[in-house]
C-alpha atoms as a PDB file:
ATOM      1  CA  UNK A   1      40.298 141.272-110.762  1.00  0.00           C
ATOM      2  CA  UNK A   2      40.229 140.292-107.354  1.00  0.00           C
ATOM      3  CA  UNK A   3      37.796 137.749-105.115  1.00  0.00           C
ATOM      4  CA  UNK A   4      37.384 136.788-101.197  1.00  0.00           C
ATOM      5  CA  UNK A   5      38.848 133.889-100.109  1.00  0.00           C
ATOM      6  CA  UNK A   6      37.825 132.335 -96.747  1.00  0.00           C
ATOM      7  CA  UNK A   7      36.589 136.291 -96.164  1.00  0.00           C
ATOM      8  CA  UNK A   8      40.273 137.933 -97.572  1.00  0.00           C
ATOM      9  CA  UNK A   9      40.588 139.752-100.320  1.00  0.00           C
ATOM     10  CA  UNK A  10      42.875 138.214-102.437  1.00  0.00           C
ATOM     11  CA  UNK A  11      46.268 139.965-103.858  1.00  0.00           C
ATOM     12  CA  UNK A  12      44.607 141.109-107.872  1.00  0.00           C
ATOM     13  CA  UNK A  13      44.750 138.681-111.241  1.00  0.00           C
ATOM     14  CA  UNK A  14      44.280 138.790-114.570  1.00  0.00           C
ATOM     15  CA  UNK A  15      41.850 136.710-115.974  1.00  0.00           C
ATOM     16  CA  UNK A  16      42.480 135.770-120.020  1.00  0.00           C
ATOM     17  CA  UNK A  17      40.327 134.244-122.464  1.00  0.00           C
ATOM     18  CA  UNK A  18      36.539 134.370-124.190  1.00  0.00           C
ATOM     19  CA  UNK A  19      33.941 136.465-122.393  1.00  0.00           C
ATOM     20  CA  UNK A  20      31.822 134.196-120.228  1.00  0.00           C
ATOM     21  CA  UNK A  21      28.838 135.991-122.569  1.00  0.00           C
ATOM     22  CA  UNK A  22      30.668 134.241-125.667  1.00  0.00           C
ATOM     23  CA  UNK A  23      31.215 131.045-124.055  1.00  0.00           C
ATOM     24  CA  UNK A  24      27.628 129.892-123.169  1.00  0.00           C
ATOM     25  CA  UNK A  25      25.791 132.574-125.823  1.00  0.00           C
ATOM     26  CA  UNK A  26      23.552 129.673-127.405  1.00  0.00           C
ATOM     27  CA  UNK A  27      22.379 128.811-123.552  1.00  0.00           C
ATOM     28  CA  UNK A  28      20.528 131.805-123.622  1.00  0.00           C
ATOM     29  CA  UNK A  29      16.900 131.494-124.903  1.00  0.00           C
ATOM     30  CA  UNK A  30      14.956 133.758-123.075  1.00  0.00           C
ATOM     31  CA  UNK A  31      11.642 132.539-125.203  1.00  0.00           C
ATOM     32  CA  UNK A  32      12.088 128.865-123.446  1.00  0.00           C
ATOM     33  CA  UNK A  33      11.452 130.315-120.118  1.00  0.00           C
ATOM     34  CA  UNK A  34       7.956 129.378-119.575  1.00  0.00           C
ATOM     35  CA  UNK A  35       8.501 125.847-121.313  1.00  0.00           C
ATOM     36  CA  UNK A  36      11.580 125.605-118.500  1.00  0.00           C
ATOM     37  CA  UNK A  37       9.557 126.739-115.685  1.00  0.00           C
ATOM     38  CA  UNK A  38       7.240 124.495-116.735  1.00  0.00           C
ATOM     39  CA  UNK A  39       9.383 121.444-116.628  1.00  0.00           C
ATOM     40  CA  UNK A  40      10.645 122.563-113.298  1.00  0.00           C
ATOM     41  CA  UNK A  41       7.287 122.502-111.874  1.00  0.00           C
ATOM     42  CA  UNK A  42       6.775 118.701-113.186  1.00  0.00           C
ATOM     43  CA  UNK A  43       9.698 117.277-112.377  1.00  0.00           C
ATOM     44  CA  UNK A  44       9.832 118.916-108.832  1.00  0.00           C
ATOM     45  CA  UNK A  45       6.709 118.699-108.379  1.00  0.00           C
ATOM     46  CA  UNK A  46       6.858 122.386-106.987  1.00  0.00           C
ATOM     47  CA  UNK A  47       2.980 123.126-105.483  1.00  0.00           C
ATOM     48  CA  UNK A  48       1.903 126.549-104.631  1.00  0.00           C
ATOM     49  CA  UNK A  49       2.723 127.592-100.944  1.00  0.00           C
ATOM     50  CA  UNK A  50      -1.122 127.227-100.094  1.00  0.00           C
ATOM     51  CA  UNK A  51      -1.141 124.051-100.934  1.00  0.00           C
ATOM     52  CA  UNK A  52       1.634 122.722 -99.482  1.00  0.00           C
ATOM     53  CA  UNK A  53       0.547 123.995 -95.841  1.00  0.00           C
ATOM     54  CA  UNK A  54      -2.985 122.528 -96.437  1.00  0.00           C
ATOM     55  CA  UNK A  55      -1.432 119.233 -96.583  1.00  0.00           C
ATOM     56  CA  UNK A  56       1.103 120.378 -93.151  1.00  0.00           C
ATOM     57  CA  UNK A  57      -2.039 120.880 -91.112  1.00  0.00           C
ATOM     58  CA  UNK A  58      -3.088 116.872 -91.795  1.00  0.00           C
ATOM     59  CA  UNK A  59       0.326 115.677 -91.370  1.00  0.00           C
ATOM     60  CA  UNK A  60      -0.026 114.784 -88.021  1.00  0.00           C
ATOM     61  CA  UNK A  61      -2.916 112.802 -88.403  1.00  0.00           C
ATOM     62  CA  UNK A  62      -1.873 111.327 -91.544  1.00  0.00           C
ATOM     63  CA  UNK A  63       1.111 110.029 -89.509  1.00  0.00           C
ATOM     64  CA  UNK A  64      -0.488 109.003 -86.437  1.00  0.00           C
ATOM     65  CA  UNK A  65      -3.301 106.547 -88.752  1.00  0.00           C
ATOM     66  CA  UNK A  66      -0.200 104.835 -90.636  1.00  0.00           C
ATOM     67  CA  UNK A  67       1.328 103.864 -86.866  1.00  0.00           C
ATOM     68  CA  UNK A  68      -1.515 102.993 -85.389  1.00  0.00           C
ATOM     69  CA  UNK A  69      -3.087 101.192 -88.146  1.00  0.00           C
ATOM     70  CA  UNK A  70      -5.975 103.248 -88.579  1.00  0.00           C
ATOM     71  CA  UNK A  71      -7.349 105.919 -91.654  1.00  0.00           C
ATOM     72  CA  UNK A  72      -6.925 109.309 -90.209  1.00  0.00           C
ATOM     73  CA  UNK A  73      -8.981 110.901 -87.977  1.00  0.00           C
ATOM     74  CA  UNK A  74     -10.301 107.648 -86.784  1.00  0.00           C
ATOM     75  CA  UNK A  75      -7.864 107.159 -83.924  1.00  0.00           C
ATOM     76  CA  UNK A  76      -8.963 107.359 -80.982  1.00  0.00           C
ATOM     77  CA  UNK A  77      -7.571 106.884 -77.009  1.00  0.00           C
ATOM     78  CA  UNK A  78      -3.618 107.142 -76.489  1.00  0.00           C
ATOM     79  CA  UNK A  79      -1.455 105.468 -79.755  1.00  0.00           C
ATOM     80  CA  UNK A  80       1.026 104.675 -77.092  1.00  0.00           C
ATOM     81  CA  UNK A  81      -0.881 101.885 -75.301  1.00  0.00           C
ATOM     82  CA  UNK A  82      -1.496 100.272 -78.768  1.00  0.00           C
ATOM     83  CA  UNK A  83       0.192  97.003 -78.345  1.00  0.00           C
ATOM     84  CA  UNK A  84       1.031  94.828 -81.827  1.00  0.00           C
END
């Protein structure tokens, strides 16, 4: 066997010992997928893509009401004049 190293080949090895496949056999459980993507999903909280740029195009506004005290899209004249 041989690997790149910082973009070299390296000079060829022998590697020894259980098959990788042997090692972590009772890892694989391809019927737990869905029940795994699933818990990915909730503890992420992964949205669809959709949703996620919804909520991008009212950033900005969202932002803008929490420094100038207001709800969004109720601000109104320059935020930078706003003196606390």
């Amino acid at each position: 066997m041989s690997i790149n190293l910082h973009g070299t080949p390296t000079e060829p090895f022998r590697v020894r010992g259980l098959p990788v496949e042997e090692v972590f056999e009772h890892y694989n459980n391809p019927d737990g997928v869905p029940d795994l993507d699933q818990a990915i999903d909730t503890n992420l909280q992964r949205r669809p893509l959709g949703e996620i740029l919804a909520d991008l195009e009212d950033l900005d506004a969202t932002v803008l009401a929490h420094h100038t005290g207001t709800r969004p899209g109720t601000a109104t004249g320059d935020p930078t004049t706003l003196i606390d």
